[in-house]
Every structure is written in structure tokens, then in C-alpha cells.
C-alpha atoms as a PDB file:
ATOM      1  CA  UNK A   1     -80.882 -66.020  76.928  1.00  0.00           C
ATOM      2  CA  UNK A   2     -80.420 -62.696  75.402  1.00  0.00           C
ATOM      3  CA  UNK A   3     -82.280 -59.297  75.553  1.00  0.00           C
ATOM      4  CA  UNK A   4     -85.597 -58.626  76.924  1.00  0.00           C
ATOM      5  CA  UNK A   5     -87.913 -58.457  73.773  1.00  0.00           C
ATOM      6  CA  UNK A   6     -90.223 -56.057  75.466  1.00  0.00           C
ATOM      7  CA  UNK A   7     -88.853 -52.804  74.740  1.00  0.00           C
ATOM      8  CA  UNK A   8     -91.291 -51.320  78.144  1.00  0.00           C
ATOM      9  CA  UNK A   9     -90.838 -53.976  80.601  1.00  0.00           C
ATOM     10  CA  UNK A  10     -88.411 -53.851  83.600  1.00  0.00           C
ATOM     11  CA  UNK A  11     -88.371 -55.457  86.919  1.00  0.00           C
ATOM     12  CA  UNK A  12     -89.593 -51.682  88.351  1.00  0.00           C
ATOM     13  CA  UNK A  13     -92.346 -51.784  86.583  1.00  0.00           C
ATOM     14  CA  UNK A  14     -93.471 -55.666  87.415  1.00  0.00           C
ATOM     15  CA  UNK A  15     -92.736 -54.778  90.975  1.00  0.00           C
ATOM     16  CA  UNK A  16     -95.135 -52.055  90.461  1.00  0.00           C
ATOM     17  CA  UNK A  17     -97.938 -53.917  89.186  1.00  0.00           C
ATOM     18  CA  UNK A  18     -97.620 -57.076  91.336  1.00  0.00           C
ATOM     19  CA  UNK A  19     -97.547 -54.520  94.235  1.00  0.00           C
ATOM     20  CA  UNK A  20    -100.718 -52.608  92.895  1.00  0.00           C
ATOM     21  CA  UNK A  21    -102.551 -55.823  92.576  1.00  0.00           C
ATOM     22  CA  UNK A  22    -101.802 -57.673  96.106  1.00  0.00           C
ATOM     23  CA  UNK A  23    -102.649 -54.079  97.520  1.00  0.00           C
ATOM     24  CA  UNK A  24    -106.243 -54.239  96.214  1.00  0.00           C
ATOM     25  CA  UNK A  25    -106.834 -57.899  96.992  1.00  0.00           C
ATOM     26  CA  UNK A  26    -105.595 -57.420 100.628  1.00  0.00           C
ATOM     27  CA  UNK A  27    -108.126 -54.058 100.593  1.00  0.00           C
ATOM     28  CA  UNK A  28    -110.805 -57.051  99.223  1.00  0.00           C
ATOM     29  CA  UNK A  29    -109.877 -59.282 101.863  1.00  0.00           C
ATOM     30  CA  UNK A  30    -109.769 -57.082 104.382  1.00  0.00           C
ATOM     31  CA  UNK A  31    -113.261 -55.744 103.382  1.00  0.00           C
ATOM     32  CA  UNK A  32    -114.747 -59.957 103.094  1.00  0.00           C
ATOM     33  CA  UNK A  33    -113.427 -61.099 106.350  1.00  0.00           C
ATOM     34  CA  UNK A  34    -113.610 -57.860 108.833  1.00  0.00           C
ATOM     35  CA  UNK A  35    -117.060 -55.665 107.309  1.00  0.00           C
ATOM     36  CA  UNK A  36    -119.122 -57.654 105.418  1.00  0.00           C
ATOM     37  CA  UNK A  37    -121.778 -60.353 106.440  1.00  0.00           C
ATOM     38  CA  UNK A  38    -122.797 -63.724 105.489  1.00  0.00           C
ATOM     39  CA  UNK A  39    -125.618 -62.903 102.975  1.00  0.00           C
ATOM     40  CA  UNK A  40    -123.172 -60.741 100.971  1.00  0.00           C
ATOM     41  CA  UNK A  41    -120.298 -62.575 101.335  1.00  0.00           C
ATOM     42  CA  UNK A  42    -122.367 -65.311  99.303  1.00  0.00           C
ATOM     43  CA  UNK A  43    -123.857 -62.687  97.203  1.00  0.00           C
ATOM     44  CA  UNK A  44    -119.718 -62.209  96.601  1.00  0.00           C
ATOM     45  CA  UNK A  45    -119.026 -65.798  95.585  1.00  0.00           C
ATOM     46  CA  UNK A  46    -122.194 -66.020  93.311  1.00  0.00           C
ATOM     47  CA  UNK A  47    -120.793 -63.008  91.810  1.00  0.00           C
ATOM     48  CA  UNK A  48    -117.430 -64.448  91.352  1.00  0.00           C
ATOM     49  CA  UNK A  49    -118.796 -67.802  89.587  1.00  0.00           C
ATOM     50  CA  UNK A  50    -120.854 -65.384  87.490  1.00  0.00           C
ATOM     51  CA  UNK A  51    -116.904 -64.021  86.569  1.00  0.00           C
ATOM     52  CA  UNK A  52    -115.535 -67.334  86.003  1.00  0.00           C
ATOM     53  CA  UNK A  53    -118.354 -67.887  83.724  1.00  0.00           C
ATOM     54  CA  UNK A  54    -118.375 -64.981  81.700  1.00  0.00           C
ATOM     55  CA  UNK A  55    -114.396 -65.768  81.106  1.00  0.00           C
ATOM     56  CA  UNK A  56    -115.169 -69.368  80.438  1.00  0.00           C
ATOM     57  CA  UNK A  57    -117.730 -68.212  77.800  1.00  0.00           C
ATOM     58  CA  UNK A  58    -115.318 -65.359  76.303  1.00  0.00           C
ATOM     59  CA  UNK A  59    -112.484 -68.269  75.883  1.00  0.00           C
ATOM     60  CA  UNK A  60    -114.778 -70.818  74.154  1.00  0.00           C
ATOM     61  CA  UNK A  61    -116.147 -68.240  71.355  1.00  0.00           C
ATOM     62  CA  UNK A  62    -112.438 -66.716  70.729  1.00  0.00           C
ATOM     63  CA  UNK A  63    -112.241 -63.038  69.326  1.00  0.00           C
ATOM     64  CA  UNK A  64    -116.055 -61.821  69.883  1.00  0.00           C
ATOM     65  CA  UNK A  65    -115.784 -63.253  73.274  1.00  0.00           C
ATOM     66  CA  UNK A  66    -112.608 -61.961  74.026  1.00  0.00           C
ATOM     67  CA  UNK A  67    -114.141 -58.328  72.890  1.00  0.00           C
ATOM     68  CA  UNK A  68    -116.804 -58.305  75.470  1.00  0.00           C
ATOM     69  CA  UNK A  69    -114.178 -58.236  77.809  1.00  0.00           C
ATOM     70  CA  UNK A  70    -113.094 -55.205  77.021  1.00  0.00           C
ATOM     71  CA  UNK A  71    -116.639 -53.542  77.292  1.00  0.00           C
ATOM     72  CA  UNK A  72    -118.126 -51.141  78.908  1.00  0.00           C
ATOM     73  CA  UNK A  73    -120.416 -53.297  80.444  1.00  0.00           C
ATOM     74  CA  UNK A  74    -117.522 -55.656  81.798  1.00  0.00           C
ATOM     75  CA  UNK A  75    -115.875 -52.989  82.693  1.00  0.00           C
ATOM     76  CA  UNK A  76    -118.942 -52.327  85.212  1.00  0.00           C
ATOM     77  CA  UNK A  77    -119.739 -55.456  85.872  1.00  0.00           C
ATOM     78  CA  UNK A  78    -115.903 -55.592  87.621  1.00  0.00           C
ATOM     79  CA  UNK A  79    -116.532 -51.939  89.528  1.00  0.00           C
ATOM     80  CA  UNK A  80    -119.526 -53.645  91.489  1.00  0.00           C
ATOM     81  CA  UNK A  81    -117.790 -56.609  92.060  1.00  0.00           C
ATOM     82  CA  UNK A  82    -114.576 -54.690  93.021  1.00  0.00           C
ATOM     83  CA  UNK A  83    -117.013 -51.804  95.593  1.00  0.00           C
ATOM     84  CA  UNK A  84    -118.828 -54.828  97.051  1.00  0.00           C
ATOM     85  CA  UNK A  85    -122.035 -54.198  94.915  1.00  0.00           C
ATOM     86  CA  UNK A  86    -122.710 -57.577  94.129  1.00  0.00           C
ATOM     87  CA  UNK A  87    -126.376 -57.039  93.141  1.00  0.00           C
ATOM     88  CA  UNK A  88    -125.603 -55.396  90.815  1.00  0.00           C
ATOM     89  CA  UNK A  89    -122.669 -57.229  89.668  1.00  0.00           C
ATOM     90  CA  UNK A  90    -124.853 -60.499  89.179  1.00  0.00           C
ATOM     91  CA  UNK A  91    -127.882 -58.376  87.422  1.00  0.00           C
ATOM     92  CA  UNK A  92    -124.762 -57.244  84.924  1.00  0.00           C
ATOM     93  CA  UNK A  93    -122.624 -60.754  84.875  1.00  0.00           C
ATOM     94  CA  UNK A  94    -125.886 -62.677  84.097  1.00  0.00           C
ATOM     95  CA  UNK A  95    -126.543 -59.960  81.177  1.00  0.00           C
ATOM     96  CA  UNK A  96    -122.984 -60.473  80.053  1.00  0.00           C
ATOM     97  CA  UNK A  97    -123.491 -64.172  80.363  1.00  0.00           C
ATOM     98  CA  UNK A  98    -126.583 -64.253  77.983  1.00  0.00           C
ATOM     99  CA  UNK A  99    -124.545 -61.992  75.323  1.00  0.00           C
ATOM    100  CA  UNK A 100    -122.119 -64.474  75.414  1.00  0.00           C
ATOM    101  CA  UNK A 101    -124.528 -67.020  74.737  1.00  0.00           C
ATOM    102  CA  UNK A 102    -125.745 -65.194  71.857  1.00  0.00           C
ATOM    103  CA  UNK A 103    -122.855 -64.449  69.858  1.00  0.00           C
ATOM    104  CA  UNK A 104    -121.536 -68.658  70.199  1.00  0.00           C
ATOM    105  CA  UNK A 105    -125.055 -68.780  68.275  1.00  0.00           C
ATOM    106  CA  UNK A 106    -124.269 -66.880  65.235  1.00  0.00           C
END
């Protein structure tokens, strides 16, 4: 097989990450099942379509959609979903949604 082509990858570091990220989604879990009620629970999964949307969108267009991933407004769209905002998160997702939507158009 050879060398690892990635001159900054080793397992340490991949342990690190995967270990990071089932951390927070056990913290997000946690936070679903044992402190938050029904209403926002489904505020949580409209939120989370909203996500799946914005990434289907971002795929479709290609470059510009990939950039609006790495926006600002993503970017804040993903701290309320993350804090249990979800509000806001769907105010912001349906805003990123309708940018998306814009830029397939030109």
C-alpha cells in the first residue's frame, strides 16, 4: 500500500477528532432525551431538515454553494442548532435556504 500521502495525518490525531465529535453528540443527546421537551425537540428536527436542505442545495449548485458553507451565517446557523436555539436556527437555515435558491438562479 505504501506511505500515508497526508503528510499531517496519524491515527492520534483521527482518534482525536472521532473522540471530539462522539463527545459533542453524546452532550446533544444527552441534552434531547434528558432536558428538553416535545415542542423543541420538534423545533430540533425542523431545524435539522432545514440542515439537510441547505447541504442538499450547496451540493446541487457546486462551488457557490459549497462557499456558503463556509459563511458566517452558516457558521451561526450551526451555533443555534448546536446551543439548542432552534428558533433561531430555522429563522437563519430558511435565510440560507433562499440564498441558495438565488445563486442556482444566476
Amino acid at each position: 500500500m505504501g506511505e500515508d500521502p497526508r503528510i499531517y495525518a496519524s491515527k492520534e490525531i483521527g482518534r482525536e477528532i472521532v473522540n471530539h465529535i462522539v463527545d459533542r453528540l453524546s452532550e446533544l443527546a444527552y441534552r434531547l432525551l434528558n432536558r428538553t421537551g416535545f415542542l423543541d425537540r420538534s423545533k430540533y428536527i425542523r431545524a435539522l431538515k432545514i440542515q439537510a436542505d441547505i447541504l442538499a442545495e450547496a451540493r446541487s449548485i457546486g462551488r457557490e454553494g459549497y462557499a456558503i458553507l463556509g459563511s458566517q451565517e452558516y457558521g451561526t446557523f450551526i451555533q443555534h442548532l448546536w446551543t439548542g436555539k432552534y428558533d433561531e436556527a430555522i429563522k437563519e437555515g430558511e435565510e440560507l435556504i433562499m440564498k441558495t435558491k438565488e445563486l442556482r438562479r444566476t
